[in-house]
Protein backbone atom coordinates (compact mmCIF):
# COMPACT_ATOMS: atom_id res chain seq x y z
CA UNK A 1 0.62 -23.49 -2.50
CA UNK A 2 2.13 -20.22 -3.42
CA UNK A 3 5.15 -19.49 -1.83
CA UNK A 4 6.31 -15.88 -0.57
CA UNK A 5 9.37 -15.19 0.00
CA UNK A 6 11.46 -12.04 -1.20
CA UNK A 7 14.66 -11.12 -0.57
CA UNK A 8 15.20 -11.99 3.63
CA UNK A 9 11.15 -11.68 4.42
CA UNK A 10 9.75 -15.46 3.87
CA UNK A 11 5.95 -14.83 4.65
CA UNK A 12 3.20 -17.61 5.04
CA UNK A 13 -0.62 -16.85 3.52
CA UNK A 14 -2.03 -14.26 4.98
CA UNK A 15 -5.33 -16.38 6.61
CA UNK A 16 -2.05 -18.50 8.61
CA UNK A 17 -1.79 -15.03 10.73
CA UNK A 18 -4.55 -13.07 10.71
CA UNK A 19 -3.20 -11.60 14.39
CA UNK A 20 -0.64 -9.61 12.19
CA UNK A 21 -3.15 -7.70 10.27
CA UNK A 22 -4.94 -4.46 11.25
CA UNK A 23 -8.73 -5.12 11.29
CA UNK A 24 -9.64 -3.44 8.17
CA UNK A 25 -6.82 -5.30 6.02
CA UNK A 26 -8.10 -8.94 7.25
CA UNK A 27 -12.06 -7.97 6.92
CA UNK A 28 -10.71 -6.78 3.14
CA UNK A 29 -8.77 -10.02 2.68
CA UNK A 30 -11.79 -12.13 3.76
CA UNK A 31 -14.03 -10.38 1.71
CA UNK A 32 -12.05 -10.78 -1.56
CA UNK A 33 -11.62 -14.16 -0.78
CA UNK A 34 -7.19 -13.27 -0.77
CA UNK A 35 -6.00 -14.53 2.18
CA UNK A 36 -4.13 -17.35 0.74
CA UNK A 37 -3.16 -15.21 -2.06
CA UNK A 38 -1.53 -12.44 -0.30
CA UNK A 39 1.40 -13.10 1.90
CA UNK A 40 2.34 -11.98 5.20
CA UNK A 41 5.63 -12.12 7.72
CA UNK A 42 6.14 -10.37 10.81
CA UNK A 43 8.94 -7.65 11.29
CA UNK A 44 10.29 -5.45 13.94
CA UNK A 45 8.24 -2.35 14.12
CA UNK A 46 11.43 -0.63 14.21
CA UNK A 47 12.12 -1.46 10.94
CA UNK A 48 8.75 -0.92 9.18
CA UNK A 49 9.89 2.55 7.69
CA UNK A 50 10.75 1.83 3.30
CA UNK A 51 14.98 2.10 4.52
CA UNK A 52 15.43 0.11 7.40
CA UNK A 53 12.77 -2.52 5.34
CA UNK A 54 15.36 -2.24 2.39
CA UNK A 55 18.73 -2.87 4.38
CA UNK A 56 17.61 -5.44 6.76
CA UNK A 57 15.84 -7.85 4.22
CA UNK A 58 18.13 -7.07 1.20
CA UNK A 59 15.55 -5.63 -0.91
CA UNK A 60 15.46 -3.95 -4.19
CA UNK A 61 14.08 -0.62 -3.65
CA UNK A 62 11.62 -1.33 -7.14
CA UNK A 63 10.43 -4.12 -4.69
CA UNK A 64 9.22 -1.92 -1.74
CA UNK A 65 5.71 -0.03 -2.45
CA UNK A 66 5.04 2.53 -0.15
CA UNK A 67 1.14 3.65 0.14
CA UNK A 68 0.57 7.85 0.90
CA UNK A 69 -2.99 8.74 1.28
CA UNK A 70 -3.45 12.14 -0.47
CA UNK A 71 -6.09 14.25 -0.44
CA UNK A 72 -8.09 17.82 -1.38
CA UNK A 73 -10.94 19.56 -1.48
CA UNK A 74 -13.41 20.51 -4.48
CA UNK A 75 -16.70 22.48 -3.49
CA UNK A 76 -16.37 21.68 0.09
CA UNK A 77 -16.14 17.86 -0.81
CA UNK A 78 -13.39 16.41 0.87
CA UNK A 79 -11.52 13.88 -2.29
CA UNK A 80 -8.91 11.47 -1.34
CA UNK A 81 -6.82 8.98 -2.84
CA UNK A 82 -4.06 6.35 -2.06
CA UNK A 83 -1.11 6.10 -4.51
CA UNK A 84 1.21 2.94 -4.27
CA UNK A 85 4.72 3.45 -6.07
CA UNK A 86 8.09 1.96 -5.69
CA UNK A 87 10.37 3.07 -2.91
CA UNK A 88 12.51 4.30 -5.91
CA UNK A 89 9.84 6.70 -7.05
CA UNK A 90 7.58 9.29 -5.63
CA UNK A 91 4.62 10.09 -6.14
CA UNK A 92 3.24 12.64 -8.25
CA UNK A 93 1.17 14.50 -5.88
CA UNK A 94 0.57 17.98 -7.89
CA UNK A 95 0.77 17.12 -10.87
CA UNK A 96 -1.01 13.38 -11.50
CA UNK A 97 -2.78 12.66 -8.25
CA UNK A 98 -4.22 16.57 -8.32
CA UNK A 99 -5.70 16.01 -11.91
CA UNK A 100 -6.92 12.37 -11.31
CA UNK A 101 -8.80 13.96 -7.87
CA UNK A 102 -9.91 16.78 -9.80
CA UNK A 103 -8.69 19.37 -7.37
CA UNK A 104 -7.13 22.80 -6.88
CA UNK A 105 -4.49 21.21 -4.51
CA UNK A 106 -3.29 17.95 -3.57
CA UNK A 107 -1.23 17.39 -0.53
CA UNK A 108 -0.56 14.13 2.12
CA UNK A 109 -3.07 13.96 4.95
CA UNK A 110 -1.88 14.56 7.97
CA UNK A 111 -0.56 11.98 10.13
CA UNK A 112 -3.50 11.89 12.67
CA UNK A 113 -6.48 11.79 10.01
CA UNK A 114 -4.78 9.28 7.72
CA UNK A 115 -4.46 7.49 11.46
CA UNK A 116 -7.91 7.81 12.03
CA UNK A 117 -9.48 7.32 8.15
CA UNK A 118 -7.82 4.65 7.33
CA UNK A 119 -7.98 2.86 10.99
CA UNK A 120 -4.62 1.46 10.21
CA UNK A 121 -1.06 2.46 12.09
CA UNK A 122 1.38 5.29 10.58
CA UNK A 123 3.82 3.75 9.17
CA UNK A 124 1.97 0.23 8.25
CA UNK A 125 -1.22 1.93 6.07
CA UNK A 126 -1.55 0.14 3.47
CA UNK A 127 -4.19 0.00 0.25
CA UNK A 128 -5.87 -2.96 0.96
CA UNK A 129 -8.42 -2.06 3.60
CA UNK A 130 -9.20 1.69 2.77
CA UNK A 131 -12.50 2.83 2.31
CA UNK A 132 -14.05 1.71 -1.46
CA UNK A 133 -14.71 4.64 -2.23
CA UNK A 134 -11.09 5.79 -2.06
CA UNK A 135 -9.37 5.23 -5.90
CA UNK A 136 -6.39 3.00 -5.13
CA UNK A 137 -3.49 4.83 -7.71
CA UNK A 138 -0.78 2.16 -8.52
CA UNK A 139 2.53 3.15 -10.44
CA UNK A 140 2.97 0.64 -13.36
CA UNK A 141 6.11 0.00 -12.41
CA UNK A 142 4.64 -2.12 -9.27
CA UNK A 143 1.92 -3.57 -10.90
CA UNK A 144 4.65 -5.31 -13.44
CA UNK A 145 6.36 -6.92 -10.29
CA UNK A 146 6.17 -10.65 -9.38
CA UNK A 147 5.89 -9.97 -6.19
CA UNK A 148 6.38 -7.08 -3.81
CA UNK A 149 6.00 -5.55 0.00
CA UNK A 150 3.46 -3.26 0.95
CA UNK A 151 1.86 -2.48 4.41
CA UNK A 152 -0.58 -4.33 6.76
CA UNK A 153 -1.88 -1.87 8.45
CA UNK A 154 -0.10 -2.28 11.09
CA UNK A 155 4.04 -1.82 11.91
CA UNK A 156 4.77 -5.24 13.28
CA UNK A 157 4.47 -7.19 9.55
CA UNK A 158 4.60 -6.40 5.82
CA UNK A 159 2.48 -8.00 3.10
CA UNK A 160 4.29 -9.76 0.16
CA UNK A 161 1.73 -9.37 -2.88
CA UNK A 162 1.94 -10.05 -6.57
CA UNK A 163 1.51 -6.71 -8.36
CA UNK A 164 -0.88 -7.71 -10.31
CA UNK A 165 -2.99 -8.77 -7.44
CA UNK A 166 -2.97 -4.84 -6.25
CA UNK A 167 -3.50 -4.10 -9.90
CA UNK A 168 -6.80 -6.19 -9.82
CA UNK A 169 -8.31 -4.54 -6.42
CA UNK A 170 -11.36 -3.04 -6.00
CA UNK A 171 -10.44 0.62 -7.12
CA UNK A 172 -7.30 0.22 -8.54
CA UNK A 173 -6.07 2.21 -11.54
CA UNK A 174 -2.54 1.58 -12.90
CA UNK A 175 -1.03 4.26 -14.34
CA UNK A 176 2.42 5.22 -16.25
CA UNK A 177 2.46 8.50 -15.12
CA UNK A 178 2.02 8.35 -11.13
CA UNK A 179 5.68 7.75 -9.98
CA UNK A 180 8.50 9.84 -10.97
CA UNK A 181 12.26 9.51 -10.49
C-alpha cells in the first residue's frame, strides 16, 4: 500500500474518494488504471490557492505544482498546452511554451474558457483529465520529486502524486527549460 502523506496533507488512494474528484480527473484515473497510485485528501476550498496550500500544510514550495493552461493561435488553429512547474518557478510562457506550441504568442486562457475546456474548477485544474490532445509540459524539477501536490479539478482536495507518475502521463514532456526562477 503506498502511503501519501506530505508535509500536513495525509491523503488516502485516490479510488477511496472518488466524490473529491472533478469528473474528468476520476474518468482519467480509471482509465489509466491510477487510482490507487495517485493520492488524494480533502482541503478547505479556501485554501486551494499555491500560498495558503504552502502555509497551512507546511509545504516546501518545490513540493507544490501549479498547472496554467496556455494557449495561441497558428493559422486560425486554436493550440493549447498545460505546463506543471513548482510553486517556486514560473512558467515560461513566451519564451518555451510559445516555441513548443509553435505560435506567434502564448498567453494564459482566460479564466472562463480554461473553466469551460478543461471542465474542471479555477483554482483546482489540474493535468490529469485535460483533453489528450493537449501536450502536458512538466518542469524537471517536479518530475524529480518523490512526491508532490497538484490539483483535482476541483477546490475542495489536492492530489499527492509521485513526479514521475505525471512524468509518465499520456502527453507528458519533461523539460529543463519550462520553469524559471
Amino acid at each position: 500500500m503506498t502511503e501519501f502523506v506530505l508535509g500536513g496533507l495525509a491523503g488516502v488512494a485516490a479510488g477511496e474518494r472518488p466524490d473529491l474528484l472533478a469528473d474528468p480527473t476520476l474518468t482519467a484515473l480509471t482509465a489509466l488504471g491510477l487510482l490507487e497510485a495517485v493520492g488524494v485528501v480533502p482541503i478547505d476550498p479556501d485554501l486551494s490557492d499555491t500560498a495558503a496550500t504552502q502555509d497551512a500544510y507546511g509545504l516546501d514550495a518545490r513540493q507544490l505544482v501549479n498547472c496554467v493552461l496556455v494557449g495561441g493561435r497558428r493559422d486560425g488553429d486554436e493550440r493549447v498546452a498545460a505546463a506543471l512547474v513548482p510553486a517556486d518557478k514560473r512558467a515560461d510562457v513566451n519564451g518555451f511554451v510559445r516555441r513548443r506550441l509553435d505560435v506567434r504568442k502564448a498567453s494564459f486562457l482566460a479564466r472562463e474558457t480554461a473553466v469551460a475546456a478543461s471542465g474542471m474548477e479555477h483554482g483546482g485544474i489540474t493535468a490529469i483529465g485535460l483533453p489528450a490532445a493537449w501536450p502536458i509540459l512538466l518542469d524537471a524539477d517536479a518530475a524529480r520529486e518523490a512526491l508532490v501536490v497538484i490539483g483535482s479539478g476541483v477546490r475542495r482536495s489536492k492530489l499527492l502524486v509521485p513526479g514521475a507518475l505525471l512524468a509518465s502521463l499520456p502527453g507528458a514532456e519533461v523539460s529543463e527549460d519550462l520553469g524559471r526562477r
